[in-house]
PDB file of N, CA and C in Angstrom:
ATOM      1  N   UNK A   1     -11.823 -15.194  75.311  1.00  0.00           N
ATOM      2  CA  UNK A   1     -12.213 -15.294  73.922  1.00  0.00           C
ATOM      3  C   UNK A   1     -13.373 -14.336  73.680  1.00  0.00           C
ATOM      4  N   UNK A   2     -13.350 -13.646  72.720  1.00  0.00           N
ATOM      5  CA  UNK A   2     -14.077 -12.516  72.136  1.00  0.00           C
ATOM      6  C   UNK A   2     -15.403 -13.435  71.256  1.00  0.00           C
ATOM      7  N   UNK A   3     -16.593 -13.248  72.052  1.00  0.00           N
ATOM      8  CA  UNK A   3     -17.592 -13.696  71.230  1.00  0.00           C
ATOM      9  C   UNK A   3     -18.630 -12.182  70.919  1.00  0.00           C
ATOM     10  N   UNK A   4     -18.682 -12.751  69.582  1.00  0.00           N
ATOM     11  CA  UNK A   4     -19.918 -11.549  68.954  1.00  0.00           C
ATOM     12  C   UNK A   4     -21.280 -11.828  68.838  1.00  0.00           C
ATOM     13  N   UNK A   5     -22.066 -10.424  69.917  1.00  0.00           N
ATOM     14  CA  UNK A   5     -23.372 -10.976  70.129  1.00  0.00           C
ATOM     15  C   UNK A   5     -24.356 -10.455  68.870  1.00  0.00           C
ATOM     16  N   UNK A   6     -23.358  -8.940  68.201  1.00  0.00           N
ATOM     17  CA  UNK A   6     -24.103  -8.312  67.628  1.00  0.00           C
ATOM     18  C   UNK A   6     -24.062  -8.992  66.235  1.00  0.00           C
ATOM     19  N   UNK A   7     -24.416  -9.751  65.212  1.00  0.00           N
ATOM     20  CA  UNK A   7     -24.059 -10.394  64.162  1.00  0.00           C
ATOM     21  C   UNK A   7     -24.891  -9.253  63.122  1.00  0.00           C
ATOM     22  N   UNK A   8     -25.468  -8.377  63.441  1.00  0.00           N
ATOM     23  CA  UNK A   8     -26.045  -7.152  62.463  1.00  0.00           C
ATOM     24  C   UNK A   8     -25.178  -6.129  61.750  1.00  0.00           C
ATOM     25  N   UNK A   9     -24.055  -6.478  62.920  1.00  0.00           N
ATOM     26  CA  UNK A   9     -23.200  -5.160  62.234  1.00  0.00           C
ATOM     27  C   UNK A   9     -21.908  -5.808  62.057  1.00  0.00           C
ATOM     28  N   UNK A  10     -21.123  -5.023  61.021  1.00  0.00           N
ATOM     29  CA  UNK A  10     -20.873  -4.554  59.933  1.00  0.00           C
ATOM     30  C   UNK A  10     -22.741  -4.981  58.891  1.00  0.00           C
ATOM     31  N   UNK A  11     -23.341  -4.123  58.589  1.00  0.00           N
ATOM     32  CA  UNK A  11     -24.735  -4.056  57.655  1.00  0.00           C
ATOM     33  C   UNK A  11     -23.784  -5.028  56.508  1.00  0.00           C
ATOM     34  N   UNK A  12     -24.508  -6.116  56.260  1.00  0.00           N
ATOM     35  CA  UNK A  12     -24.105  -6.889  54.628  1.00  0.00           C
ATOM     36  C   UNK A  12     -24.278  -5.976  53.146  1.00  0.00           C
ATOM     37  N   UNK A  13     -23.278  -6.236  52.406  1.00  0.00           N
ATOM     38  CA  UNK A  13     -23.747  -4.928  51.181  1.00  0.00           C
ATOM     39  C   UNK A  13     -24.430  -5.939  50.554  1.00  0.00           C
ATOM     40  N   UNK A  14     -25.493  -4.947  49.619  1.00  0.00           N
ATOM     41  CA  UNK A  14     -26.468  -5.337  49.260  1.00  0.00           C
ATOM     42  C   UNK A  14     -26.443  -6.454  48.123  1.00  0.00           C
ATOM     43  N   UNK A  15     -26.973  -7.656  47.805  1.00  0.00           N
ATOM     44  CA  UNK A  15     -26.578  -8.442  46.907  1.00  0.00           C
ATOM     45  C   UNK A  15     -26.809  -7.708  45.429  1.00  0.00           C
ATOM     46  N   UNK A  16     -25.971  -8.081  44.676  1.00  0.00           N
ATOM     47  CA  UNK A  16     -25.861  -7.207  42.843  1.00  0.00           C
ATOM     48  C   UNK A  16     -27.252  -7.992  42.132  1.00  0.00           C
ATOM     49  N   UNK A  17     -27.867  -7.021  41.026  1.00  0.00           N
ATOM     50  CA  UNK A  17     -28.959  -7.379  41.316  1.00  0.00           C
ATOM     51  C   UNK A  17     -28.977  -8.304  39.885  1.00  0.00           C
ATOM     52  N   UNK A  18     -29.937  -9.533  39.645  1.00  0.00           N
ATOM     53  CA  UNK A  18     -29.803 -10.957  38.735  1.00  0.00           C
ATOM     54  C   UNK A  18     -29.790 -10.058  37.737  1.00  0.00           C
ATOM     55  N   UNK A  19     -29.016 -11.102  36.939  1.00  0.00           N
ATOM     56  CA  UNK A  19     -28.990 -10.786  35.403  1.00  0.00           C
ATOM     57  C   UNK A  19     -30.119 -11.381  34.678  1.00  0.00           C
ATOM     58  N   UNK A  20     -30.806 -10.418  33.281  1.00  0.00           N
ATOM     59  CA  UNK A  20     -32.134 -11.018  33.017  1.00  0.00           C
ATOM     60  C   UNK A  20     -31.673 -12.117  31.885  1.00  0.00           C
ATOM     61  N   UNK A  21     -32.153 -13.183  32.213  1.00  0.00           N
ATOM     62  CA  UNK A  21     -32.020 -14.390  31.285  1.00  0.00           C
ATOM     63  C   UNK A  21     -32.121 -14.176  29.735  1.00  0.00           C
ATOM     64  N   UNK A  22     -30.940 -14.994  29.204  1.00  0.00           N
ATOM     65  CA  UNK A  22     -31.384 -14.620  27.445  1.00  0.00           C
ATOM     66  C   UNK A  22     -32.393 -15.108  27.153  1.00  0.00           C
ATOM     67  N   UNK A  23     -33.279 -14.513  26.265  1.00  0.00           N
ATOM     68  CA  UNK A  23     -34.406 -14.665  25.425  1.00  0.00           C
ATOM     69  C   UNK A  23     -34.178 -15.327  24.544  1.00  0.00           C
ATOM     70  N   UNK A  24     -34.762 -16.580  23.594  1.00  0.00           N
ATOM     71  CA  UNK A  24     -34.363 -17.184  22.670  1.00  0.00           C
ATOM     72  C   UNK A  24     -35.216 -16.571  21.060  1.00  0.00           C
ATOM     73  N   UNK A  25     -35.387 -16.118  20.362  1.00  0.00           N
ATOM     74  CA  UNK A  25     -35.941 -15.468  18.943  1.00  0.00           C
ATOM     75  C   UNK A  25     -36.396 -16.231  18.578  1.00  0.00           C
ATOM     76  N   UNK A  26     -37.187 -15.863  17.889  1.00  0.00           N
ATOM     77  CA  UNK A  26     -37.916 -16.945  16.996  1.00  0.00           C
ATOM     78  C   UNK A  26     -37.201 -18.412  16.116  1.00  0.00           C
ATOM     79  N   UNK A  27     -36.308 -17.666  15.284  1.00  0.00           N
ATOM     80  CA  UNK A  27     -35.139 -18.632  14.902  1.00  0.00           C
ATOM     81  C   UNK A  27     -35.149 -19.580  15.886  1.00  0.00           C
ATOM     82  N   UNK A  28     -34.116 -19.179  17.186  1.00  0.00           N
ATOM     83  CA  UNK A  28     -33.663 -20.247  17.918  1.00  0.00           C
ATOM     84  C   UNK A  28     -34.634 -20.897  18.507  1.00  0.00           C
ATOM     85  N   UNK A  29     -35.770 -20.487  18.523  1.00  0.00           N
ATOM     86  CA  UNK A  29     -36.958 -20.873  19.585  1.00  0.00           C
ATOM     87  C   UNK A  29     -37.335 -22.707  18.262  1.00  0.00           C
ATOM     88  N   UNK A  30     -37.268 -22.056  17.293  1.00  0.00           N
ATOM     89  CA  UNK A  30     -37.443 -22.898  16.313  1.00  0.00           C
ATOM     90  C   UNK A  30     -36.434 -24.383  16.239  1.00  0.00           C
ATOM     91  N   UNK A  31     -35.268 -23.955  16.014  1.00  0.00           N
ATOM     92  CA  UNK A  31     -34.382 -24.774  16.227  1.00  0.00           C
ATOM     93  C   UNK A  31     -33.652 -25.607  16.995  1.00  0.00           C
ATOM     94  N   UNK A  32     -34.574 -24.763  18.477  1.00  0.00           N
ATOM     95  CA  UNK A  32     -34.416 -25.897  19.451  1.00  0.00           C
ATOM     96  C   UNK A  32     -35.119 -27.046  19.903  1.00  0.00           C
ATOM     97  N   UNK A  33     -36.564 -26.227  19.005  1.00  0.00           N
ATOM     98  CA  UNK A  33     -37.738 -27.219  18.840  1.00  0.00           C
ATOM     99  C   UNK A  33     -37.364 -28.651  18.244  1.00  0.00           C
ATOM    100  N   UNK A  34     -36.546 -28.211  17.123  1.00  0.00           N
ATOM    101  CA  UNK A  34     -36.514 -29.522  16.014  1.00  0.00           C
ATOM    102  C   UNK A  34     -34.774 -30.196  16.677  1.00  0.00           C
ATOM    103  N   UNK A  35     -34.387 -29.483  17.453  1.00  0.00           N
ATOM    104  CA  UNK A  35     -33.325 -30.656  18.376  1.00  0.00           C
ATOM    105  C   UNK A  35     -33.687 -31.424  19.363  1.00  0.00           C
ATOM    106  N   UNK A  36     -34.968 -30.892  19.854  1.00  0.00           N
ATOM    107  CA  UNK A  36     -35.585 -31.797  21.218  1.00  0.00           C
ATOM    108  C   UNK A  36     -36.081 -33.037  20.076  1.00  0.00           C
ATOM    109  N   UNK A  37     -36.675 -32.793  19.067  1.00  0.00           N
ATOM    110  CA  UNK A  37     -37.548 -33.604  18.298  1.00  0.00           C
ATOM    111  C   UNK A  37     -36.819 -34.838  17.865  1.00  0.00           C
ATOM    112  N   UNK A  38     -35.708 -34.295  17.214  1.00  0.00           N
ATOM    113  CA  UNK A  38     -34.308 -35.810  16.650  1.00  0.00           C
ATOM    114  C   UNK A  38     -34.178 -36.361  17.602  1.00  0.00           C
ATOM    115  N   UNK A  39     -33.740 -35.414  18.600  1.00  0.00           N
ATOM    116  CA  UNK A  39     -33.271 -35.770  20.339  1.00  0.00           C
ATOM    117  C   UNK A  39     -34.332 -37.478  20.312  1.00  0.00           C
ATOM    118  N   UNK A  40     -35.370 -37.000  20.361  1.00  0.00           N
ATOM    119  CA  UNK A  40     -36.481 -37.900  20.680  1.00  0.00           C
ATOM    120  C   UNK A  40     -37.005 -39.138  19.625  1.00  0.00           C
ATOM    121  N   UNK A  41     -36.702 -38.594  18.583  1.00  0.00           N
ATOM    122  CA  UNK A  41     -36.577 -39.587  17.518  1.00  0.00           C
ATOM    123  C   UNK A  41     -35.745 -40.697  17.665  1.00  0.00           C
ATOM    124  N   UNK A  42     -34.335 -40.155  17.900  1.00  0.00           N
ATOM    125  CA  UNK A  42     -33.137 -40.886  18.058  1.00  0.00           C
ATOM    126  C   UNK A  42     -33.256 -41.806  19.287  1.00  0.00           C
ATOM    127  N   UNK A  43     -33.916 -41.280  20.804  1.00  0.00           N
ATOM    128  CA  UNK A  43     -34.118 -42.455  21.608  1.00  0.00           C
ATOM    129  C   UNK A  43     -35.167 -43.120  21.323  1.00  0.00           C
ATOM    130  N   UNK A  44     -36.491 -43.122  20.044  1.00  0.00           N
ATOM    131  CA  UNK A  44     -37.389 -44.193  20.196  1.00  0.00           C
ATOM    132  C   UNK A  44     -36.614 -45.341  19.134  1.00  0.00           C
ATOM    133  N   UNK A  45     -35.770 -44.913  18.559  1.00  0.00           N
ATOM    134  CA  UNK A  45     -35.488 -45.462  17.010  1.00  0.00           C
ATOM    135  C   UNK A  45     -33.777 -46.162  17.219  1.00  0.00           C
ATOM    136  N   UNK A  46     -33.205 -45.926  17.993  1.00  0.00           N
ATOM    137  CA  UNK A  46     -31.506 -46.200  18.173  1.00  0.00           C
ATOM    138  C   UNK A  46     -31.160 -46.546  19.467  1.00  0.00           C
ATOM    139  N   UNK A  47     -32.072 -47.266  20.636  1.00  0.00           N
ATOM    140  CA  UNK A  47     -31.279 -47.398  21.664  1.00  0.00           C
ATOM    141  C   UNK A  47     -30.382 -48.028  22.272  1.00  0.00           C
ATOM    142  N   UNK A  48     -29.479 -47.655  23.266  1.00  0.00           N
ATOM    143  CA  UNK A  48     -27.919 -48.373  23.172  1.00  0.00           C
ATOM    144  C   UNK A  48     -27.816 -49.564  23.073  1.00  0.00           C
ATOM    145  N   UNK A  49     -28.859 -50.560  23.856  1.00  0.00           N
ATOM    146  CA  UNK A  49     -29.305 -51.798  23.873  1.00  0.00           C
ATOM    147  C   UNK A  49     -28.998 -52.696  22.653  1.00  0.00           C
ATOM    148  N   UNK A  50     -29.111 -51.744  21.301  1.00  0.00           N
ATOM    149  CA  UNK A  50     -29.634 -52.495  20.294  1.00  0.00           C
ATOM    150  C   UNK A  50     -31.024 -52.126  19.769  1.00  0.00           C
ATOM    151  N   UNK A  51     -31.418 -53.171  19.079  1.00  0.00           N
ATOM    152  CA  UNK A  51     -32.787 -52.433  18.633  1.00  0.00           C
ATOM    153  C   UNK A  51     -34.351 -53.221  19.427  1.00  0.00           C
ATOM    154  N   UNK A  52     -34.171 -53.095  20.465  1.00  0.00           N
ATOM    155  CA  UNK A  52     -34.588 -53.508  21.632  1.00  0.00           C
ATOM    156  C   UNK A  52     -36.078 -53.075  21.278  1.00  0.00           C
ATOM    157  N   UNK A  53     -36.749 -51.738  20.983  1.00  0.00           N
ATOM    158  CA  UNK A  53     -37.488 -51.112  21.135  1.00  0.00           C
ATOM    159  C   UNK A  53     -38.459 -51.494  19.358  1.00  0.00           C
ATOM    160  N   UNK A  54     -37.561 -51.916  18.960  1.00  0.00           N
ATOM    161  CA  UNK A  54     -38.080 -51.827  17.370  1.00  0.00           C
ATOM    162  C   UNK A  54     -38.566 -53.537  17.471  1.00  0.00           C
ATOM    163  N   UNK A  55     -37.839 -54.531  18.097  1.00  0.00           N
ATOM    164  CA  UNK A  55     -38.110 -55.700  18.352  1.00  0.00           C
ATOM    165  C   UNK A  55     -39.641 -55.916  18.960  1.00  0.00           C
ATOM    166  N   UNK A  56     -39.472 -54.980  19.959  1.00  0.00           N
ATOM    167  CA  UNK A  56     -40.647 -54.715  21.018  1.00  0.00           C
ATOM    168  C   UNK A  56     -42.067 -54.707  19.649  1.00  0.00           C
ATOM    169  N   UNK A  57     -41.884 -53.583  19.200  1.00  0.00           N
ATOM    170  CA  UNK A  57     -43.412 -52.932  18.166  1.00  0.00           C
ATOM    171  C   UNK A  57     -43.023 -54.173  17.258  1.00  0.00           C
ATOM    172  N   UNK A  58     -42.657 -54.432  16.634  1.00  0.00           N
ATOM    173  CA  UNK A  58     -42.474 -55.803  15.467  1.00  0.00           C
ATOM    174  C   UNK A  58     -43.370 -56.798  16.504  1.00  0.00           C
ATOM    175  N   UNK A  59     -42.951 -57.574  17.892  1.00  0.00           N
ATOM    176  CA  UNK A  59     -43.701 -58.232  18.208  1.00  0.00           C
ATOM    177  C   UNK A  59     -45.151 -57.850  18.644  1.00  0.00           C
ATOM    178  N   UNK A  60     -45.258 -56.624  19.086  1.00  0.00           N
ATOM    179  CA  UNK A  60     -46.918 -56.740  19.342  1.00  0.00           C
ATOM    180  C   UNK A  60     -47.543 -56.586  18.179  1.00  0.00           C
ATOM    181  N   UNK A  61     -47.243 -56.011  16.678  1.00  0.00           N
ATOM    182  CA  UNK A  61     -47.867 -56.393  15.733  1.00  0.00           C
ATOM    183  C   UNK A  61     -48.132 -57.504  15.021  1.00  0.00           C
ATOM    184  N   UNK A  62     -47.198 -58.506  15.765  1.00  0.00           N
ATOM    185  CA  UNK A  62     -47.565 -60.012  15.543  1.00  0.00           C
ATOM    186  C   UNK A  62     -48.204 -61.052  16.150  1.00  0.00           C
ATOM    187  N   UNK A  63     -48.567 -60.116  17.140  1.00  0.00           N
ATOM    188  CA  UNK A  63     -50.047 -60.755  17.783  1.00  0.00           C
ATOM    189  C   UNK A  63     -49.335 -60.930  18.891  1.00  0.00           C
TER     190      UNK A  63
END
């Protein structure tokens, strides 16, 4: 059985070089702002539970 000591050769071709990530514009920079924001709205205000969370603040304002 043929074992290979030299593992250098065949030289590896060189890896292709990264692609530069899209940039988001002002626009989108904007609009992704105000989707994280609902995003976040929507889990303090709607969670799957029910309204678990709204129950919660109702009771500690009742002492």
């Amino acid at each position: 059985m043929f074992v290979n000591f030299n593992g250098d050769w065949p030289p590896q071709p060189e890896p292709p070089p990264r692609p530069t990530p899209p940039r988001l514009d002002k626009r989108a920079r904007t609009r992704f702002t105000w989707v994280i924001a609902f995003n976040l709205l929507l889990l303090l205000l709607m969670p799957l539970a029910g309204v678990t969370l709204f129950d919660a603040v109702v009771a500690l304002f009742r002492g």
